[in-house]
Protein backbone atom coordinates (compact mmCIF):
# COMPACT_ATOMS: atom_id res chain seq x y z
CA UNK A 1 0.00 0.00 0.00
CA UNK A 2 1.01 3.15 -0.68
CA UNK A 3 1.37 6.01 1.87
CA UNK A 4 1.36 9.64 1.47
CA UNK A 5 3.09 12.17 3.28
CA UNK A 6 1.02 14.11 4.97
CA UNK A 7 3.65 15.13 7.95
CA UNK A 8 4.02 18.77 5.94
CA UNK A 9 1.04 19.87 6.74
CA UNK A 10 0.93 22.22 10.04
CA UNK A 11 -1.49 21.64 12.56
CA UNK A 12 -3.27 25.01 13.34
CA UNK A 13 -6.31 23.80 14.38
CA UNK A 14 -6.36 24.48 18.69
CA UNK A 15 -10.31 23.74 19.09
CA UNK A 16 -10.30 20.11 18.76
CA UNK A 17 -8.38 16.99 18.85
CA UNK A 18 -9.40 13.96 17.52
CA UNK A 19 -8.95 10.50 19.26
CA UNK A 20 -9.39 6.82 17.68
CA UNK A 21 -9.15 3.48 18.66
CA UNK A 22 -7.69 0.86 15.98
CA UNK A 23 -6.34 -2.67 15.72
CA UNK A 24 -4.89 -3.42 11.81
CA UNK A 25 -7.13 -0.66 9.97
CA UNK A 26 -4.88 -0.30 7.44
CA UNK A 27 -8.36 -1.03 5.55
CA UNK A 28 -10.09 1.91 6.74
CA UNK A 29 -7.83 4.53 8.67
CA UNK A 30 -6.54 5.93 5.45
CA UNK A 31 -10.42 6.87 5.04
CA UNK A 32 -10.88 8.12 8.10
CA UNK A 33 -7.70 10.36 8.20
CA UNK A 34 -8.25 11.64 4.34
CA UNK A 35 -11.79 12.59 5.70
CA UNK A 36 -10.18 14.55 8.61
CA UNK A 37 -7.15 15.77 7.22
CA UNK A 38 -8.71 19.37 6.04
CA UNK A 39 -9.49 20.38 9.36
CA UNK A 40 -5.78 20.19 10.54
CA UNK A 41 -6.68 18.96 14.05
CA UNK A 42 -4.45 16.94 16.27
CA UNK A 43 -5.02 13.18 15.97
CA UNK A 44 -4.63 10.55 19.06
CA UNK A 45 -4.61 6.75 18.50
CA UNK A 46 -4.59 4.19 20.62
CA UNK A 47 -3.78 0.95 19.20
CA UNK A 48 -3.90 -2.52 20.77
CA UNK A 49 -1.09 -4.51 18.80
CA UNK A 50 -1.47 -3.94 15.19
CA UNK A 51 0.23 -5.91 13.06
CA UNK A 52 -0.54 -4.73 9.60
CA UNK A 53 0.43 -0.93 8.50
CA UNK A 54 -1.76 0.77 10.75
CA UNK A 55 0.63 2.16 12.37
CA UNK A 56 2.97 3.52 9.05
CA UNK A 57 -0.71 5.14 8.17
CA UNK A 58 -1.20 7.28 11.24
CA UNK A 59 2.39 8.46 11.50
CA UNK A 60 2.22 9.39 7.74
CA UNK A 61 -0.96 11.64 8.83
CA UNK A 62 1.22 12.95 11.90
CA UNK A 63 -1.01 11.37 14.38
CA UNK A 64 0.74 10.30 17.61
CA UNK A 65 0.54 6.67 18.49
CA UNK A 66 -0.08 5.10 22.20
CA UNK A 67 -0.32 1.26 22.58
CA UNK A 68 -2.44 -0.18 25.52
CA UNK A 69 -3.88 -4.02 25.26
CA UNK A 70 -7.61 -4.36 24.60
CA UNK A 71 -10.15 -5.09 27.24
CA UNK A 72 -13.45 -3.80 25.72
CA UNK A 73 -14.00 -0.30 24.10
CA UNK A 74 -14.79 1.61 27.55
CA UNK A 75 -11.61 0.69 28.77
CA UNK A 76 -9.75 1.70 25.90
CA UNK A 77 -11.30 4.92 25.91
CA UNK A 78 -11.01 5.65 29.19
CA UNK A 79 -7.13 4.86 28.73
CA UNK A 80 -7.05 7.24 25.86
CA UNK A 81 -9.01 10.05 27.52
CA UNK A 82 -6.61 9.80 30.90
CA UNK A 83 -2.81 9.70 28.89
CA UNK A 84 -2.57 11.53 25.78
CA UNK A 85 -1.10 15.10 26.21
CA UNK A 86 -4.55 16.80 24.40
CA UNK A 87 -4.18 20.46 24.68
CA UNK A 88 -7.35 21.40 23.07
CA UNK A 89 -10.39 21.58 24.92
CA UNK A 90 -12.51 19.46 22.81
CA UNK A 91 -11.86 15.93 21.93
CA UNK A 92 -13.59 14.02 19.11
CA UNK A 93 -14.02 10.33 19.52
CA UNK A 94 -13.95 8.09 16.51
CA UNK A 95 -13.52 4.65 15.30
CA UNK A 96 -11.49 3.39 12.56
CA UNK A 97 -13.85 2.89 10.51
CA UNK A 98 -16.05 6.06 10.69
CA UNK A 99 -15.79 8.35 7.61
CA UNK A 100 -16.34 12.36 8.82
CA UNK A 101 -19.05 13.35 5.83
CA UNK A 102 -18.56 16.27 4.23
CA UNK A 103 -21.22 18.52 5.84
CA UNK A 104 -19.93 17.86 9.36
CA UNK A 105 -16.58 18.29 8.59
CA UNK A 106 -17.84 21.78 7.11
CA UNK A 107 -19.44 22.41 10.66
CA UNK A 108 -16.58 21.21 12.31
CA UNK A 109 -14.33 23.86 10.32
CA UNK A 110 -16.55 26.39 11.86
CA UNK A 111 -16.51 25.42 15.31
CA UNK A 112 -15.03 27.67 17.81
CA UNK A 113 -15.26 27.13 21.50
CA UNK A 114 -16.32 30.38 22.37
CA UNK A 115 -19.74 29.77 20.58
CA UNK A 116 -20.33 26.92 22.85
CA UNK A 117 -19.38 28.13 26.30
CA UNK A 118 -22.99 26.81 27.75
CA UNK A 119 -22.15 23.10 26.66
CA UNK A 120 -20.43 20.23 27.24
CA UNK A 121 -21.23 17.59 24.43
CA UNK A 122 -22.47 17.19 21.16
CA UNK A 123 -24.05 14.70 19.05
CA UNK A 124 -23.55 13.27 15.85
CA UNK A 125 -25.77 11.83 13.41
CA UNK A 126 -24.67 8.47 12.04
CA UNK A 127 -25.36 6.37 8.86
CA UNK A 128 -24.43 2.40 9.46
CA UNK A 129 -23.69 0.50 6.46
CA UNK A 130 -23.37 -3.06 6.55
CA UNK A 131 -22.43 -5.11 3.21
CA UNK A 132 -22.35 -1.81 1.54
CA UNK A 133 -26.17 -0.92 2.02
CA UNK A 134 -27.38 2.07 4.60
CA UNK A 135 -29.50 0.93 6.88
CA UNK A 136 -31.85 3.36 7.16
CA UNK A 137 -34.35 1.52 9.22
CA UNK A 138 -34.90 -0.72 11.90
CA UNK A 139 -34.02 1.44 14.35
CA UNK A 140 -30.37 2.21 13.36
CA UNK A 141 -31.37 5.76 11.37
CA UNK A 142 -31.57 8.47 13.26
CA UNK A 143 -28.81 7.25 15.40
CA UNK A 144 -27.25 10.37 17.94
CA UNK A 145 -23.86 9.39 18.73
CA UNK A 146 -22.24 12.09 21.87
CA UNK A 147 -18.75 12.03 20.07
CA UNK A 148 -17.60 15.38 20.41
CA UNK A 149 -17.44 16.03 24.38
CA UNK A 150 -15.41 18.77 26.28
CA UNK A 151 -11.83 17.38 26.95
CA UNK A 152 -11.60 17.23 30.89
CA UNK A 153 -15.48 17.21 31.83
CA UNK A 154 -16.37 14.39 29.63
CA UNK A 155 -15.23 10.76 30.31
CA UNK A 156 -16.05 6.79 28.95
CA UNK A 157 -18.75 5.02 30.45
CA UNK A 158 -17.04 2.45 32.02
CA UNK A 159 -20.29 0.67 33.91
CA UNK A 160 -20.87 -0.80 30.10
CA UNK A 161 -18.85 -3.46 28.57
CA UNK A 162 -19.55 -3.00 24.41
CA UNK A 163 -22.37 -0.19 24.11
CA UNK A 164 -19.31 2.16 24.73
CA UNK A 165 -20.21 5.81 24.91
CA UNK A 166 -18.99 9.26 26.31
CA UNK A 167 -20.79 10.94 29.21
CA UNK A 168 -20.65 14.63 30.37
CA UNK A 169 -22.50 16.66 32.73
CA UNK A 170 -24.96 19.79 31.38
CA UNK A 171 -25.69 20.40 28.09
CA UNK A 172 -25.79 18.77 25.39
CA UNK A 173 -26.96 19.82 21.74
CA UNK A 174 -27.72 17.55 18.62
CA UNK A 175 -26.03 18.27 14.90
CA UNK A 176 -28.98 16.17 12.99
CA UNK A 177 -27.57 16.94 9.51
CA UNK A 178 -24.08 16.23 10.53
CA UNK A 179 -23.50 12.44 10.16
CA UNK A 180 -20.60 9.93 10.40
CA UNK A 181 -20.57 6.84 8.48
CA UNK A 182 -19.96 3.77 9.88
CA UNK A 183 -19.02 0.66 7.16
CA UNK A 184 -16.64 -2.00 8.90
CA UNK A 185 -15.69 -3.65 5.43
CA UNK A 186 -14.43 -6.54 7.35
CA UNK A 187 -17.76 -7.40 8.34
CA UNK A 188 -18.76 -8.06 4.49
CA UNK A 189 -17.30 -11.34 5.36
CA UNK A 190 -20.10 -12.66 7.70
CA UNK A 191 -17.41 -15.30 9.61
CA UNK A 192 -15.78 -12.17 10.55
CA UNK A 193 -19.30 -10.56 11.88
CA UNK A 194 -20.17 -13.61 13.64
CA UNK A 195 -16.80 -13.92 15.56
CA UNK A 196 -17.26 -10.44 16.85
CA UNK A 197 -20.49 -10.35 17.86
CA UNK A 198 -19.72 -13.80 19.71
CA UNK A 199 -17.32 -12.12 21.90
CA UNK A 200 -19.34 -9.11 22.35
CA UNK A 201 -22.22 -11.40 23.73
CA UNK A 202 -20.02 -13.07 25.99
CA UNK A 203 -19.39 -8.83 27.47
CA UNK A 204 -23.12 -8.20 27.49
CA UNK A 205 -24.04 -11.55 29.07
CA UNK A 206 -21.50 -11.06 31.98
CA UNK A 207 -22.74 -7.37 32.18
CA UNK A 208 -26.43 -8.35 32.26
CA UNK A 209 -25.64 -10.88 34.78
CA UNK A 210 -23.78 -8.15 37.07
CA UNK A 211 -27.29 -6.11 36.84
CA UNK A 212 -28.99 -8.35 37.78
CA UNK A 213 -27.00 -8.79 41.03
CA UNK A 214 -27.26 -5.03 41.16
CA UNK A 215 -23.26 -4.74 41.25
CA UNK A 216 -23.05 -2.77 37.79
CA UNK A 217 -25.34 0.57 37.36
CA UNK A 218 -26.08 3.20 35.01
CA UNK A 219 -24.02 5.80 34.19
CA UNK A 220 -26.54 7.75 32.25
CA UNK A 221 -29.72 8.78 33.92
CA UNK A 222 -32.66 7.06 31.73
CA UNK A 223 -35.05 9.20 30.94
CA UNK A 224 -37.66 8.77 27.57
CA UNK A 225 -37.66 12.45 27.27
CA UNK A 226 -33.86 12.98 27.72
CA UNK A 227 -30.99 12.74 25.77
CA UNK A 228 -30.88 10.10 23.15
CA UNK A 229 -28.09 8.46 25.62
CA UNK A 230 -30.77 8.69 28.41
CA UNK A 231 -33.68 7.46 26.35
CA UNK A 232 -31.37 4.45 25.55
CA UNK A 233 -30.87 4.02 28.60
CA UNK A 234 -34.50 4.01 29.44
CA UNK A 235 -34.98 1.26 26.64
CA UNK A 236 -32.39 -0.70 28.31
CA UNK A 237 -34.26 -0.69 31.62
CA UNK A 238 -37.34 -2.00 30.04
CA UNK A 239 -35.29 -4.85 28.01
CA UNK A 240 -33.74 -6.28 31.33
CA UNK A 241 -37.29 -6.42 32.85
CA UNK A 242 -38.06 -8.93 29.85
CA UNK A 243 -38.50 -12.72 29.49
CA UNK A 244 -35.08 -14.08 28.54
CA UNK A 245 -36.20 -15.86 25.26
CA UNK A 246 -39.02 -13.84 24.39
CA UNK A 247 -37.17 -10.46 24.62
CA UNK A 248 -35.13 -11.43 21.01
CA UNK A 249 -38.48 -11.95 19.35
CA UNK A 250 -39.96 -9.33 20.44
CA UNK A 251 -36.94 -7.24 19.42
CA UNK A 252 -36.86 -8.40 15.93
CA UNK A 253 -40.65 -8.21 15.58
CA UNK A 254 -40.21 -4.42 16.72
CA UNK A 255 -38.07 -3.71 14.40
CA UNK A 256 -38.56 -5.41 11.40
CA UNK A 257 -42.05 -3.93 11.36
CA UNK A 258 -42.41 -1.15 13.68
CA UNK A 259 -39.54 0.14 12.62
CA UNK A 260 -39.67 -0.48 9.51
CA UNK A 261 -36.55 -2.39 9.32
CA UNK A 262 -38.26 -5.05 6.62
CA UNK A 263 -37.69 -2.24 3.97
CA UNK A 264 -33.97 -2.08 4.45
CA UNK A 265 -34.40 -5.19 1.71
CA UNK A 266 -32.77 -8.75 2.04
CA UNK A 267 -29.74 -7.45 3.17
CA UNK A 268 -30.92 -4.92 5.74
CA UNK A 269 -33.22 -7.91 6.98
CA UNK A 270 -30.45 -10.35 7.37
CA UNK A 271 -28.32 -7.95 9.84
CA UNK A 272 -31.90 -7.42 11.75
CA UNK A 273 -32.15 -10.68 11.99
CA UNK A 274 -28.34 -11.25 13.31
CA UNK A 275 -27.82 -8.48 15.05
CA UNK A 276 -31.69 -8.05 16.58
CA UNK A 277 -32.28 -12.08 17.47
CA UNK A 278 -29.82 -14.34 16.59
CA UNK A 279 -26.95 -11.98 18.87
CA UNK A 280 -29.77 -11.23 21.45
CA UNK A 281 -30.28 -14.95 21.86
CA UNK A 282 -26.90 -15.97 22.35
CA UNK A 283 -26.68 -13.78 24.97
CA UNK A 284 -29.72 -14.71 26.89
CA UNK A 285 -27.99 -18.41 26.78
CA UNK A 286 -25.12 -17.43 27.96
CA UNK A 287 -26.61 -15.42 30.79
CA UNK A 288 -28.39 -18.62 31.97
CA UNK A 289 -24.71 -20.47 30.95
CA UNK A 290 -23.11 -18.09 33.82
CA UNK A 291 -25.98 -18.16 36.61
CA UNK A 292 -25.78 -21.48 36.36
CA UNK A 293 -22.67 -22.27 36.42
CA UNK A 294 -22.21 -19.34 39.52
CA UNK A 295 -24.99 -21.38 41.31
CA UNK A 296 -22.86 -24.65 41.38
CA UNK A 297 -19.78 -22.76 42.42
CA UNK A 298 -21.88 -21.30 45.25
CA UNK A 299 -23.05 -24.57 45.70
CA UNK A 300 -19.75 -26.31 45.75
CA UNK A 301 -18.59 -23.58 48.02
CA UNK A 302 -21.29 -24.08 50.17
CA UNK A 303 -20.44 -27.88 50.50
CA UNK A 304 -16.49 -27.24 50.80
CA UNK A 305 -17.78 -24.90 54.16
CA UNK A 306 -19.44 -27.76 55.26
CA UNK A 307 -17.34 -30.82 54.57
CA UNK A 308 -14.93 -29.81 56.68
CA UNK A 309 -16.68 -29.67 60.35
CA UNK A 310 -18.84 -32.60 59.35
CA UNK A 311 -15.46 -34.77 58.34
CA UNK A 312 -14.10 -34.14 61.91
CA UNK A 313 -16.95 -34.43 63.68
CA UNK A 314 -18.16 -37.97 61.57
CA UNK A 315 -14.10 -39.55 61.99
CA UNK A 316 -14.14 -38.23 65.90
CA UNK A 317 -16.95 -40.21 66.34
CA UNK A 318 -16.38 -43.16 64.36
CA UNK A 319 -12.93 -43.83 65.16
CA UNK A 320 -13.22 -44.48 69.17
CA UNK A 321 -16.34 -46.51 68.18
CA UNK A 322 -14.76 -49.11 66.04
CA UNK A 323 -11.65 -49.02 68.04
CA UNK A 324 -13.25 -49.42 71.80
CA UNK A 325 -16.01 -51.80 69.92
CA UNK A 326 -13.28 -54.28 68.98
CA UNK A 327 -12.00 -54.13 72.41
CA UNK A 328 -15.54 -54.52 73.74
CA UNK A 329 -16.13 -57.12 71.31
CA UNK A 330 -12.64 -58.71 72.20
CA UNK A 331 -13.82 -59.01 76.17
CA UNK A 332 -17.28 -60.80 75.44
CA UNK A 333 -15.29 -63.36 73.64
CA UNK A 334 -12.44 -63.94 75.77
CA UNK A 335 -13.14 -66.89 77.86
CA UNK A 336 -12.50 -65.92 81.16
CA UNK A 337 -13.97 -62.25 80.75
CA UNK A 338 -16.44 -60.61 82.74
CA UNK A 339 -19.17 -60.75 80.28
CA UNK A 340 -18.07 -63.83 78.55
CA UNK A 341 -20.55 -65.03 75.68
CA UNK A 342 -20.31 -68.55 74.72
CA UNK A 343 -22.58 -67.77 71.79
CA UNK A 344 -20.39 -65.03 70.32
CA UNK A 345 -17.34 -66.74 71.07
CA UNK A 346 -18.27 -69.83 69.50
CA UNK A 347 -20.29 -68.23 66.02
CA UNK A 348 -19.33 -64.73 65.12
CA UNK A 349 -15.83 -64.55 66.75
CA UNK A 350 -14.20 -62.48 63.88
CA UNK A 351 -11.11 -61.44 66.08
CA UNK A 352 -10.54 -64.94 66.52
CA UNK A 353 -11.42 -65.60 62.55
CA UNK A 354 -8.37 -62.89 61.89
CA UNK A 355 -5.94 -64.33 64.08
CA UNK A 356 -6.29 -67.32 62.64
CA UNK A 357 -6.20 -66.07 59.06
CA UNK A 358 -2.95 -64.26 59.95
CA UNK A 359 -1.16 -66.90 61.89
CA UNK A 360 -2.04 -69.46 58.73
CA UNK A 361 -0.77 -67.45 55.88
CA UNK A 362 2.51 -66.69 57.91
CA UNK A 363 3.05 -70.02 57.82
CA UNK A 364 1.69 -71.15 54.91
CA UNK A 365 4.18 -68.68 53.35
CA UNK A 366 7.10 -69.99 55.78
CA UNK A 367 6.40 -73.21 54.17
CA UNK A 368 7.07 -71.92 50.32
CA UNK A 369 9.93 -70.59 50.64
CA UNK A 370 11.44 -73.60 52.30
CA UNK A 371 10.98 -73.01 56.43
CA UNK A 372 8.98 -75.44 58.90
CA UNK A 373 6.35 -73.61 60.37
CA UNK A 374 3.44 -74.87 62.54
CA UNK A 375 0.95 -73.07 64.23
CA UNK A 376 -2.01 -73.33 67.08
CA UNK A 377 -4.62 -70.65 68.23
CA UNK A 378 -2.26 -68.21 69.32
CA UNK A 379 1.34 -69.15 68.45
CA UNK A 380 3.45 -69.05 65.27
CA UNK A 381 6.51 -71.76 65.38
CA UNK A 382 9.07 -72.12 62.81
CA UNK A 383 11.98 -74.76 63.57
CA UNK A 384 15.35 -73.31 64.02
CA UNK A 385 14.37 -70.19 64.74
CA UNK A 386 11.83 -69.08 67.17
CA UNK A 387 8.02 -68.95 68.43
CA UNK A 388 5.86 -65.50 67.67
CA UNK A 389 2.63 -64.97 69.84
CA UNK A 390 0.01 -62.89 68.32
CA UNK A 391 -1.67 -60.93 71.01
CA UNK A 392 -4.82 -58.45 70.47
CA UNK A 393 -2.26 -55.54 69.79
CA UNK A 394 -0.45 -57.43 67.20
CA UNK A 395 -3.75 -57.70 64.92
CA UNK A 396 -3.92 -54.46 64.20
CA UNK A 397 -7.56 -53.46 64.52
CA UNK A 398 -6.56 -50.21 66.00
CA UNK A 399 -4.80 -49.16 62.83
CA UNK A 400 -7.66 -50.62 60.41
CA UNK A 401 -10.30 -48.57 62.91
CA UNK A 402 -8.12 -45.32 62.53
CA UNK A 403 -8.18 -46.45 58.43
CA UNK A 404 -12.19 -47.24 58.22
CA UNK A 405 -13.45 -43.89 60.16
CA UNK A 406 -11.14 -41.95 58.00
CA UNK A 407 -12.29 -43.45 55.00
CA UNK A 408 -16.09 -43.65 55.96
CA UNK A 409 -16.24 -40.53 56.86
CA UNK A 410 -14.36 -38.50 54.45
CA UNK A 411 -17.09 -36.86 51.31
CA UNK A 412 -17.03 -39.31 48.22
CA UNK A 413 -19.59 -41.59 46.82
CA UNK A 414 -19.53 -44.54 48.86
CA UNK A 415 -18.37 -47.60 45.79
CA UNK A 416 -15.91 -45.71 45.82
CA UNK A 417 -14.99 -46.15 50.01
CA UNK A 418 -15.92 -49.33 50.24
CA UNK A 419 -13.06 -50.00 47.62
CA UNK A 420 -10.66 -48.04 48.76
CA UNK A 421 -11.76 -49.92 52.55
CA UNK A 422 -11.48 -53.35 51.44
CA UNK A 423 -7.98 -53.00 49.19
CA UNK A 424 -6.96 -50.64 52.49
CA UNK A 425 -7.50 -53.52 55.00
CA UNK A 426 -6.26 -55.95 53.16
CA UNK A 427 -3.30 -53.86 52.35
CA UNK A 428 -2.92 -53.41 56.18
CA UNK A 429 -2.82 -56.98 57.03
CA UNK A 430 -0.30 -57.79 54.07
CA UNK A 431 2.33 -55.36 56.04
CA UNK A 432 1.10 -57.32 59.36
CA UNK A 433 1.84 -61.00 57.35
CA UNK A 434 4.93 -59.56 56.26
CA UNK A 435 5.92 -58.34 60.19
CA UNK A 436 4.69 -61.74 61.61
CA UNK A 437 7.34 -63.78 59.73
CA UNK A 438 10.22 -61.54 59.89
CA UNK A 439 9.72 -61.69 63.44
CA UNK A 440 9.20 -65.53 63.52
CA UNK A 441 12.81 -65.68 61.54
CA UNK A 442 14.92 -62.94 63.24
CA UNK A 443 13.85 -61.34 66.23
CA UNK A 444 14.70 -62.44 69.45
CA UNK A 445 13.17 -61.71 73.11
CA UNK A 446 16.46 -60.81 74.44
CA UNK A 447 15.81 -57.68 71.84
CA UNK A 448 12.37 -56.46 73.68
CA UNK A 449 13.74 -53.74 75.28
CA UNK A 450 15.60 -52.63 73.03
CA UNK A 451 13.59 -53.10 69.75
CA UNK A 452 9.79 -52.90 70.10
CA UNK A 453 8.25 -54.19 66.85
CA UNK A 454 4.56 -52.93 67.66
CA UNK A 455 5.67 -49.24 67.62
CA UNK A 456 7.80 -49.80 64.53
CA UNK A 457 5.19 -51.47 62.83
CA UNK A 458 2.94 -48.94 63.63
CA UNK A 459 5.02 -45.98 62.47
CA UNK A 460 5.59 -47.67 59.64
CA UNK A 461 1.92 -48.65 58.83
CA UNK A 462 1.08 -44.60 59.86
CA UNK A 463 3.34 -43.49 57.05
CA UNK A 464 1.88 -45.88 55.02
CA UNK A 465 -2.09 -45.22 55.57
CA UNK A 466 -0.87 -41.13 55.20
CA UNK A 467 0.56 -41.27 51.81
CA UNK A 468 -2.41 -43.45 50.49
CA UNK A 469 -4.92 -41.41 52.29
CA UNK A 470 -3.50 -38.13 50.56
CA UNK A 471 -3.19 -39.95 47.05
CA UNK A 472 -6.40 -41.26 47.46
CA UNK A 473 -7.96 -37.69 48.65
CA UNK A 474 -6.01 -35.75 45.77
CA UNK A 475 -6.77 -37.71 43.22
CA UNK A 476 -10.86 -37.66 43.06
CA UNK A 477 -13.22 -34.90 43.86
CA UNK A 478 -15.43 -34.99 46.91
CA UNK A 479 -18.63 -35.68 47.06
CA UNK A 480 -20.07 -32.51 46.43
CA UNK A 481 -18.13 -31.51 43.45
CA UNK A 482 -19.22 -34.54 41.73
CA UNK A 483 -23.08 -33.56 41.93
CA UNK A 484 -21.72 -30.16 40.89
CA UNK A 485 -20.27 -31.49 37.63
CA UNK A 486 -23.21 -34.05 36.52
């Protein structure tokens, strides 16, 4: 592309400067700036990363460059308002891909501060085009635009997220014959227009969801018999009291035929249609995308509050209950006991059932790998080497009660506890197999006081139950974030 020199020129113009916003407009700044070069203004721009010539352009048209990443279009103006050095006191706001017609830029030749020393804004009249036809209806013609706003008094609306406007206090006057056209020739590509308007839905939708929480107000006070920013705003009360749904209908019914919008032809009636339903609909779903997904979070928060207490309390009070039940359980069948029960002793014995289980598959293992090992109710004997008795302690129901309340109690579905139990307890007693005949083999009384094999086993089978507890805890979600996620 070829650029013209336009540095020579000398910037006498001290009533106005003019700001824009761009990101690679190499398409339509040279417009822009050709449209505005006459009135030999200061330009501003503030671009967010252009890659194309955008940037060659608006030097070659002395304009003085700022960068600062995009957020949304308030933002950026905001930015633009607070750091360029503007001298003037009057700022013009325009996008890249406005054109300055030639009857405003006549009035805009003629404007002199001192005419308008009761004001503080003025509006502009603008012409949208989209695929190269004005849409004159619908809604989108008249459309007052406050663009040229007192540097200092007026500032960006920052409590919107796309509908990006300037706001002053006081006066305000209207220039209805003065217009600014608006054509975005990247938008002939309708890919292109459906991209951007999917990212500006997902701004409105968390905006409209922020009203509705009452955490984001209105700048401009709505009024139907205000300024055409306040009667907007008015509008835009009434459209947030709508159905979600219905509203997008409605909207499109309003203006294809209220408004007139039907005789903007097959083109005009396909951006109604985009821009009036299908982009109004998207929004609405993703406004019931975000509550809902806000009310799990809430709800998973809620849960994570709770889980926490309840765990403790649940594992304080199952944990003395299976461990002072198996000692309960171990004194009713203990012949000899206080409360001795024959019946219990004799049928549902299971401490007896595990002691036997253990002492047998020491042995039975003894016996594979080539030792003689024998055993009776109580006592593990392997020839040449020594005699093990298993005791209550040694079984290891104190462990497996610590193991069971943490397990039963802690938030997850319960196929998956009762798996994690049953490998767990088995686990456990592997590690007290494994003790039983290493102790059979090599330890020897002499060594009691020195070594004593219940604490190491336990601090071993502690370290053990930890690291599979926290695996086991850090690898799933809880409970409640699984009903969250289905």
């Amino acid at each position: 592309m070829e650029i013209d020199d336009h540095k020579s020129k000398n910037i006498l113009n001290d009533q106005f400067s003019f700001v824009i916003l761009t990101y690679n407009e190499e398409m339509h700044l040279p417009r822009l700036l050709q449209s505005i070069s006459e009135l030999n203004a200061p330009i501003f721009i503030l671009d967010s990363g252009s890659t194309d010539s955008t940037i060659a352009i608006g030097e070659s048209y002395g304009a003085t460059f700022l960068y600062h990443p995009f957020e949304n279009h308030p933002t950026q103006w905001d930015y633009a308002l607070k750091n360029f050095d503007i001298k003037t006191p009057w700022v013009i706001g325009l996008d890249a891909d406005h054109i300055v017609t030639p009857e405003l830029r006549e009035r805009l030749a003629n404007f002199r501060d001192k005419d308008h020393q009761d004001i503080n804004g003025i509006y502009f009249n603008r012409k949208n085009f989209f695929k190269g036809r004005w849409l004159k209806h619908g809604s989108y013609y008249p459309f007052y635009q406050l663009k040229l706003i007192r540097y200092g008094i007026g500032y960006s609306d920052l409590n919107e997220n796309m509908d990006h406007r300037f706001v002053v206090p006081g006066e305000t006057v209207i220039w209805k014959d003065a217009h600014i056209l608006e054509e975005n020739l990247k938008e002939n590509k309708i890919s292109f227009w459906i991209e951007k308007h999917n990212r500006y839905s997902d701004q409105v939708a968390h905006e409209e969801v922020e009203r509705i929480q009452q955490i984001r107000l209105q700048t401009v006070k709505p009024h139907f018999w205000g300024s055409p920013d306040g009667r907007r705003a008015r509008l835009k009360q009434l459209w947030w009291q709508l159905p979600r749904y219905v509203r997008p209908m409605l909207y499109f019914t309003y203006r294809m035929f209220f408004q007139l919008g039907i005789l903007d032809g097959r083109t005009g009636v396909i951006f109604h249609f985009l821009q009036g339903f299908w982009f109004r609909l998207v929004i609405d779903i993703k406004i019931d995308e975000i509550i809902q997904q806000q009310k799990k979070i809430e709800k998973t928060d809620y849960h994570k509050k709770n889980e926490v207490p309840k765990f403790i309390i649940t594992f304080i009070i199952l944990f003395p209950l299976f461990y002072y039940f198996n000692i309960f359980y171990f004194s009713v069948t203990n012949p000899g006991a206080a409360h001795y029960n024959a019946f219990l002793a004799s049928h549902l014995n299971y401490i007896r059932g595990l002691r036997w289980l253990l002492l047998n598959s020491s042995a039975q293992i003894l016996n594979w790998i080539g030792f003689a090992a024998i055993t009776n109710e109580y006592n593990l004997l392997v020839a040449g080497h020594g005699v093990i008795q298993l005791v209550y302690s040694c079984l290891g129901l104190g462990v497996i009660s610590f193991f069971a309340a943490f397990v039963l109690a802690y938030p997850k579905r319960w196929k998956q506890k009762i798996i994690f139990l049953i490998g767990g307890i088995l686990g456990i007693e592997v590690l007290n197999i494994a003790r039983f005949i290493l102790l059979a083999l090599f330890w020897n009384k002499r060594d009691i006081r020195i070594i004593d094999h219940h604490t190491v086993f336990n601090i071993i089978i502690y370290v053990v139950i930890a690291i599979s507890l926290y695996f086991w805890v850090k690898d799933d979600k809880p409970l409640n974030q699984i009903d969250a996620a289905n």
